[in-house]
N, C-alpha and C. Protein backbone atom coordinates (compact mmCIF):
# COMPACT_ATOMS: atom_id res chain seq x y z
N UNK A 1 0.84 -1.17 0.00
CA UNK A 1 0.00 0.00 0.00
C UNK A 1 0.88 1.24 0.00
N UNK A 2 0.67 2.21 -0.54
CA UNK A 2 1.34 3.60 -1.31
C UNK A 2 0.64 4.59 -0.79
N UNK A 3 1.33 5.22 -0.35
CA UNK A 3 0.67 7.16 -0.26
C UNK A 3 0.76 7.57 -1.31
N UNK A 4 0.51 8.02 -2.22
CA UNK A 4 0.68 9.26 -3.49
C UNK A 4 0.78 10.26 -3.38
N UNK A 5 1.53 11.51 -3.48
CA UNK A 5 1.25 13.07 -3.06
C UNK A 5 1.58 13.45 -4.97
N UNK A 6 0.17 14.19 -4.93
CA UNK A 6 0.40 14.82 -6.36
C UNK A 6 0.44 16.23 -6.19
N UNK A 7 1.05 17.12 -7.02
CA UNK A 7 0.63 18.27 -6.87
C UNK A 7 -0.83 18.80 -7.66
N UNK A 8 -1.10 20.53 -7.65
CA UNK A 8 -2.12 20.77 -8.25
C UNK A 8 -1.73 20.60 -10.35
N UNK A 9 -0.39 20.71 -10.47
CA UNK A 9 -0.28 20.50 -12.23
C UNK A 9 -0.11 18.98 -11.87
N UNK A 10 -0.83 17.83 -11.43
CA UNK A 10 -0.37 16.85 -11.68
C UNK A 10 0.70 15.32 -11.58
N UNK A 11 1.76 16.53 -10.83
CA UNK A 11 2.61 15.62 -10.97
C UNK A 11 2.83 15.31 -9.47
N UNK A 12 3.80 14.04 -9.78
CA UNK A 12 3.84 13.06 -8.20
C UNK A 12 4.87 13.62 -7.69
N UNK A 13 4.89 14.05 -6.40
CA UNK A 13 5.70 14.91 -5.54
C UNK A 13 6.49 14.19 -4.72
N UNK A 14 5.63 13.07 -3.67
CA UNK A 14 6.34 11.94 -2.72
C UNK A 14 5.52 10.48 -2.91
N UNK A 15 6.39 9.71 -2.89
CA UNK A 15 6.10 8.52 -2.25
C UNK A 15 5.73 7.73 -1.20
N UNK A 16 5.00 7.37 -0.33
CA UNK A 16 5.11 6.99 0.86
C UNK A 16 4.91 5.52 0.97
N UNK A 17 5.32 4.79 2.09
CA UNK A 17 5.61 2.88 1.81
C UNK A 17 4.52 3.20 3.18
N UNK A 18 2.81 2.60 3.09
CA UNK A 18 1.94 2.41 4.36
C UNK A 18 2.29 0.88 4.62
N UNK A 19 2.25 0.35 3.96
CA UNK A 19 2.46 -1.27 4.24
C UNK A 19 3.53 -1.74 2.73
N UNK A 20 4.36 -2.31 3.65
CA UNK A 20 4.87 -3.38 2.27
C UNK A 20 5.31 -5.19 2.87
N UNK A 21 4.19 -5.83 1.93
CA UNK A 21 4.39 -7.31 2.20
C UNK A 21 5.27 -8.22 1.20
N UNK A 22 6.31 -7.36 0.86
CA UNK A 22 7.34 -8.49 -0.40
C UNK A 22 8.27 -9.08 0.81
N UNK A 23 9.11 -9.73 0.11
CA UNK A 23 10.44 -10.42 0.56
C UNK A 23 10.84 -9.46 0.99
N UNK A 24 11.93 -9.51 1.97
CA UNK A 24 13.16 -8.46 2.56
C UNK A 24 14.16 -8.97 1.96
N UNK A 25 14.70 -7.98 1.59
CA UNK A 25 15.93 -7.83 0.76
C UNK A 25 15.45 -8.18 -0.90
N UNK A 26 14.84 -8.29 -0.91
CA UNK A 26 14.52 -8.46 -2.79
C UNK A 26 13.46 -7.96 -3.10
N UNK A 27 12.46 -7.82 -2.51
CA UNK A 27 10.81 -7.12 -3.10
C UNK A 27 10.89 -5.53 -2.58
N UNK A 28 11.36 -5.68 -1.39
CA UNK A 28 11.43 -4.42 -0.15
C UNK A 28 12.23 -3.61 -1.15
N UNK A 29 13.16 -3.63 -2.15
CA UNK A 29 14.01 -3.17 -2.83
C UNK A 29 13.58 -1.73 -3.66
N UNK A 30 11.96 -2.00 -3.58
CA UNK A 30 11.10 -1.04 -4.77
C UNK A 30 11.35 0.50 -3.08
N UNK A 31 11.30 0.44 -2.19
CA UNK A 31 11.30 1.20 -1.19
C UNK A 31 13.06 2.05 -1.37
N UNK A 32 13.85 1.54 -1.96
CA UNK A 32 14.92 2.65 -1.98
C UNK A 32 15.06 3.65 -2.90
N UNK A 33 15.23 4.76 -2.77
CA UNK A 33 14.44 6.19 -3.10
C UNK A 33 15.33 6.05 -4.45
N UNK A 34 16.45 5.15 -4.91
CA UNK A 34 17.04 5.04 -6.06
C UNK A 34 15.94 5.39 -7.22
N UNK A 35 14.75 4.05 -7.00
CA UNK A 35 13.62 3.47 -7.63
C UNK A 35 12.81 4.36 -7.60
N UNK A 36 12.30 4.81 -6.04
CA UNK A 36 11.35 5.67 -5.88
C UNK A 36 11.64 7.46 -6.61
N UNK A 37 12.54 7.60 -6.36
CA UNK A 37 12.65 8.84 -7.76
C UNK A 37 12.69 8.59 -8.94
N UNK A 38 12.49 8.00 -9.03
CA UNK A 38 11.73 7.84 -10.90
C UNK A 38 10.89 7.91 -10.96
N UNK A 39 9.75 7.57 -10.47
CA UNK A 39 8.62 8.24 -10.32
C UNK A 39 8.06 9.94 -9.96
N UNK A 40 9.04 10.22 -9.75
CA UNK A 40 8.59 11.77 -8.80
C UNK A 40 8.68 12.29 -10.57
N UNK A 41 7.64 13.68 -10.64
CA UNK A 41 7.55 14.44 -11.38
C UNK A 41 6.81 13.86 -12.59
N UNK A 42 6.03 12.41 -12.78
CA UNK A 42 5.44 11.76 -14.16
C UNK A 42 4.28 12.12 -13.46
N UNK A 43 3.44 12.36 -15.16
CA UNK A 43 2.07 12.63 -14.91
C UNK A 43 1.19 11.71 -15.36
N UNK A 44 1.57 10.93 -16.06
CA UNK A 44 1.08 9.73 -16.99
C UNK A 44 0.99 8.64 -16.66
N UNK A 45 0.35 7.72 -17.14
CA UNK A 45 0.76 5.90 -16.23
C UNK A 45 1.52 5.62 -17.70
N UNK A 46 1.61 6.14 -18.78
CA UNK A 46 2.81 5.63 -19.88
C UNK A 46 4.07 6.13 -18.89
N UNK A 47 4.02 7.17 -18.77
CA UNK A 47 5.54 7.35 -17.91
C UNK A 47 5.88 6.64 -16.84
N UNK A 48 4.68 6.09 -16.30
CA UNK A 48 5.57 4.74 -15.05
C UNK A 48 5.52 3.51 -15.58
N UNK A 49 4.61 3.14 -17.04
CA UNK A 49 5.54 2.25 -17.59
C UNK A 49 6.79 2.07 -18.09
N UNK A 50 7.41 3.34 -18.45
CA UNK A 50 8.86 3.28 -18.76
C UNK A 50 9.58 3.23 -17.73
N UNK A 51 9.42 3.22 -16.51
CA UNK A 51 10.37 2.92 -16.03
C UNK A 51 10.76 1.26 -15.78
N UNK A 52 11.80 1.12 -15.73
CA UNK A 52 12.19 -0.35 -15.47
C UNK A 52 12.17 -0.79 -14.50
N UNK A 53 11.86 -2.19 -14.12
CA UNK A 53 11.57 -2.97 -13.70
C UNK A 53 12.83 -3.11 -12.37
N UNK A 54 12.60 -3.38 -11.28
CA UNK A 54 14.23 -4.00 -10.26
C UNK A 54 14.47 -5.50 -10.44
N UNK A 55 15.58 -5.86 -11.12
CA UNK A 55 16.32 -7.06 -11.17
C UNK A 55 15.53 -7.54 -10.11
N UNK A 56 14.89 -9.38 -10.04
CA UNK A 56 14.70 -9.84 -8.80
C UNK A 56 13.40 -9.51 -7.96
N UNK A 57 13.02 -7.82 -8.72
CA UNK A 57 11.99 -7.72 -7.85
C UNK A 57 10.71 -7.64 -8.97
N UNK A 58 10.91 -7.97 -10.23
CA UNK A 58 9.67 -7.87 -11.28
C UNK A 58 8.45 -8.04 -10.62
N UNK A 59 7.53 -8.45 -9.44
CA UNK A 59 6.63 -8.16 -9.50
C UNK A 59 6.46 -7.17 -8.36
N UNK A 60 7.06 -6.96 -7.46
CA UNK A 60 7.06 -5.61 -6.72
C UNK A 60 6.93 -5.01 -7.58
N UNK A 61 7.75 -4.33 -8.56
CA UNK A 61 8.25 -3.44 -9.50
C UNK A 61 6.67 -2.93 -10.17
N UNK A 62 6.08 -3.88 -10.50
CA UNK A 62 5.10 -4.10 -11.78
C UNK A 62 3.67 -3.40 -10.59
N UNK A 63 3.93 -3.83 -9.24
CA UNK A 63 3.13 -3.87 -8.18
C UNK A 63 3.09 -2.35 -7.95
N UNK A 64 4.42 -1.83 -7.72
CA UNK A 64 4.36 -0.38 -7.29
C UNK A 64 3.92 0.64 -8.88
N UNK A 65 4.42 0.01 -10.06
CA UNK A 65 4.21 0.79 -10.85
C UNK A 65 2.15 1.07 -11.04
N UNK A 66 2.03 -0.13 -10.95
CA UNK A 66 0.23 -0.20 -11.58
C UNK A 66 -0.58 0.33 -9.73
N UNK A 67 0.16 0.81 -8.60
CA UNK A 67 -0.06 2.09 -7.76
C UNK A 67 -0.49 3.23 -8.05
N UNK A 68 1.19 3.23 -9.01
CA UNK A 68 1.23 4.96 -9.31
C UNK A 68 0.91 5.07 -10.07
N UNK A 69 0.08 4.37 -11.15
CA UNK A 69 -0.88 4.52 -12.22
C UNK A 69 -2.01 4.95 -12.03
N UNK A 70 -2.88 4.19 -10.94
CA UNK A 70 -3.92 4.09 -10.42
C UNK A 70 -3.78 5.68 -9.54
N UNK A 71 -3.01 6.00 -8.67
CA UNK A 71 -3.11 7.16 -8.52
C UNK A 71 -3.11 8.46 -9.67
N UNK A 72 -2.20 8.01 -10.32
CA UNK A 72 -2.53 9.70 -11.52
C UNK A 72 -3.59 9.51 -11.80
N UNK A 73 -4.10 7.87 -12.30
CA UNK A 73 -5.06 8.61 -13.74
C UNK A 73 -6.88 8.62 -12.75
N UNK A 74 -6.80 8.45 -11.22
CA UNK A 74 -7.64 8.58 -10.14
C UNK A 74 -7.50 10.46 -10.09
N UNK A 75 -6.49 10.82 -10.08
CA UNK A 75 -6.33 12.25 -9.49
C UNK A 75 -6.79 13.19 -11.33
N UNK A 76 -6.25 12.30 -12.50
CA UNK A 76 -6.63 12.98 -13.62
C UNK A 76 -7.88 13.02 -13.82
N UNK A 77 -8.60 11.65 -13.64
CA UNK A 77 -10.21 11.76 -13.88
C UNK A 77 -11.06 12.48 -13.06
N UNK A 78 -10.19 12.97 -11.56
CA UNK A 78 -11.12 13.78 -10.37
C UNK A 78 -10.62 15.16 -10.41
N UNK A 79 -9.55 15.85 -10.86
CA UNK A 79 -9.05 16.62 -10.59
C UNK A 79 -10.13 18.06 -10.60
N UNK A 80 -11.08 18.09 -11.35
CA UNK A 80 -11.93 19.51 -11.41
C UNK A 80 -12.49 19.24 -9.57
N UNK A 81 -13.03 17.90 -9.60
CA UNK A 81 -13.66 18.28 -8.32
C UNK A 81 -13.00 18.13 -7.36
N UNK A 82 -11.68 17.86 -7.52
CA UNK A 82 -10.45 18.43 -5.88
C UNK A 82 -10.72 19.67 -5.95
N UNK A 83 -10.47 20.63 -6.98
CA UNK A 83 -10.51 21.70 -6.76
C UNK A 83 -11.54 22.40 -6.97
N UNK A 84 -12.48 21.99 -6.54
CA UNK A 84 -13.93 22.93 -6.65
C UNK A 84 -14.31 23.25 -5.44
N UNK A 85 -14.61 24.45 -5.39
CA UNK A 85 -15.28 24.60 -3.93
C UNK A 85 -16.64 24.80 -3.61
């Protein structure tokens, strides 16, 4: 489970790890900010498909990416009514 922080243009600001149930030392791997900054600043779920995958950890990897998918294109399809008052 993932925090998402987007800003108001869109883009992903932080990451946050609420729960993570992979392996230690091989799944847990998607949690070092190496990985996790590649994500910061995409607005797209094409742009977190380009990023690659962690040796060893392909389905973490695939796990955190289809997250941060689900968060943009959640925050793209709602975004008028975040900001409506």
């Amino acid at each position: 489970h993932l925090l998402v922080g987007i800003d108001e243009k869109g883009e992903i600001q932080g990451i946050s790890f609420i729960e993570v149930g992979e392996t230690k030392g091989i799944g847990t791997k998607i949690q070092e900010n190496s990985f996790v900054k590649k994500f910061l600043n995409i607005t797209t779920a094409n742009e977190a498909d380009k990023i690659d995958d962690i040796t060893g950890a392909t389905y973490s990897s695939k796990g955190m990416k289809d997250a941060v998918k689900l968060a943009v294109s959640t925050y793209t399809e709602n975004k008028e009514a975040i900001f409506s008052e």
